[in-house]
C-alpha atoms as a PDB file:
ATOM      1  CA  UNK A   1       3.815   8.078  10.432  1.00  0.00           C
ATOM      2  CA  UNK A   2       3.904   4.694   9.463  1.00  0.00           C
ATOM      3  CA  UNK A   3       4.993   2.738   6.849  1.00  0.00           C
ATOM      4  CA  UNK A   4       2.922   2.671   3.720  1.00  0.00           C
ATOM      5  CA  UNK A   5       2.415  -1.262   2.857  1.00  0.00           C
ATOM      6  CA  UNK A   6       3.762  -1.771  -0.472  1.00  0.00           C
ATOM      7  CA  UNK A   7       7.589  -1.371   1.624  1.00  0.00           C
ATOM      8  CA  UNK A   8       6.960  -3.357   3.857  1.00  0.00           C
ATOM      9  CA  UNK A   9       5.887  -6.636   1.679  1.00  0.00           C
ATOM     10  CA  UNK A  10       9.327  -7.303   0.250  1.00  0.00           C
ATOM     11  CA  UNK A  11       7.414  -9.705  -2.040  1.00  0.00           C
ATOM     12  CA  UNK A  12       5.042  -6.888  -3.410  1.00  0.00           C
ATOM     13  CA  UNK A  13       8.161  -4.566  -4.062  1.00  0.00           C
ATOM     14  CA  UNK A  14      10.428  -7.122  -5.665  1.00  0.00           C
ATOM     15  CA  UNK A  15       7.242  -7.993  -8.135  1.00  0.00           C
ATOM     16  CA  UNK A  16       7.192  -4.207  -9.105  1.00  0.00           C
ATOM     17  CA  UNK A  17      10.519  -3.511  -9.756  1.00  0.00           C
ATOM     18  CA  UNK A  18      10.591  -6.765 -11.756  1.00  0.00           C
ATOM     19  CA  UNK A  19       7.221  -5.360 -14.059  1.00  0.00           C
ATOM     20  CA  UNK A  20       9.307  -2.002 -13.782  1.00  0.00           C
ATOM     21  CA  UNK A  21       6.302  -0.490 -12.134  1.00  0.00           C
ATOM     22  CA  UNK A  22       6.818   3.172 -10.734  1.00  0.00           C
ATOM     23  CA  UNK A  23       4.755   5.159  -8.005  1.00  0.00           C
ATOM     24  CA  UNK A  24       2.461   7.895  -9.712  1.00  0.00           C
ATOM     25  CA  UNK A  25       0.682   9.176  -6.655  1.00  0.00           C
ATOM     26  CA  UNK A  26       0.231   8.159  -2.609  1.00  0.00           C
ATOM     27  CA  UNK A  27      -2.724   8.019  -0.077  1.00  0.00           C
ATOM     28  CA  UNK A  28      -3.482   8.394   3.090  1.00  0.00           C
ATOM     29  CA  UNK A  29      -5.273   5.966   5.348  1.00  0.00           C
ATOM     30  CA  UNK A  30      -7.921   7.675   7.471  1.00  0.00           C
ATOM     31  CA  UNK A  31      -9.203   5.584  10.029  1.00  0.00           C
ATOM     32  CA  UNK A  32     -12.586   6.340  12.344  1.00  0.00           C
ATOM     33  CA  UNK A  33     -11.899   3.805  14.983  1.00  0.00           C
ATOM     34  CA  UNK A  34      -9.217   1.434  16.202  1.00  0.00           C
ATOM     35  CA  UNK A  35      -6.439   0.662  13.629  1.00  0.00           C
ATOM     36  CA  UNK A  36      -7.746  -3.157  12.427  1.00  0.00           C
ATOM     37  CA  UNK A  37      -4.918  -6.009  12.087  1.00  0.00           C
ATOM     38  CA  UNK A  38      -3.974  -6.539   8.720  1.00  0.00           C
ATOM     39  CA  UNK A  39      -1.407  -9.429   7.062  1.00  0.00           C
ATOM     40  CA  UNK A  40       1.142  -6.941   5.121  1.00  0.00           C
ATOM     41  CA  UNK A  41       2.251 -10.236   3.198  1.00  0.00           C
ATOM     42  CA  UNK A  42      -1.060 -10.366   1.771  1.00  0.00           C
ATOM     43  CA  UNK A  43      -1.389  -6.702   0.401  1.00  0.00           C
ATOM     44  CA  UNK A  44       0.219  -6.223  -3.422  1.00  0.00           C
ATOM     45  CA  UNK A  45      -1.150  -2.980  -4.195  1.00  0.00           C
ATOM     46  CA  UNK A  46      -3.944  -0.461  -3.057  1.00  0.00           C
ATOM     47  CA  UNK A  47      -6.339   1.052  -4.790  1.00  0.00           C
ATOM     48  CA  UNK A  48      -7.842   4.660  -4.342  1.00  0.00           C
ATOM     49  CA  UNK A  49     -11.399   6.098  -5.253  1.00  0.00           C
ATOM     50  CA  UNK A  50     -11.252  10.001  -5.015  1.00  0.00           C
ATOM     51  CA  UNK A  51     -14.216  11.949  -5.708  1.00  0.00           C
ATOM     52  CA  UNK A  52     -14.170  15.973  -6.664  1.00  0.00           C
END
């Protein structure tokens, strides 16, 4: 398991606690290939589009 962004961007947690944000529900990342290289420090938030 890894760790889901939002923890590990200090900056991204410190801004929700500030707005007094809370987490409603998670995600999972699914991934059909190799696991791409992303910049943690430039992920605030993620969004989710669920169908059913």
């Amino acid at each position: 398991m890894t760790q889901p962004v939002m923890l590990a961007n200090k900056q991204a947690v410190a801004l929700a606690q500030a707005l007094g944000l809370v987490p409603v529900f998670a995600t999972a990342r699914i991934y059909t290939g190799p696991v791409r290289a992303i910049k943690l420090e430039r992920v605030f938030g993620i969004t989710s589009f669920e169908l059913g």
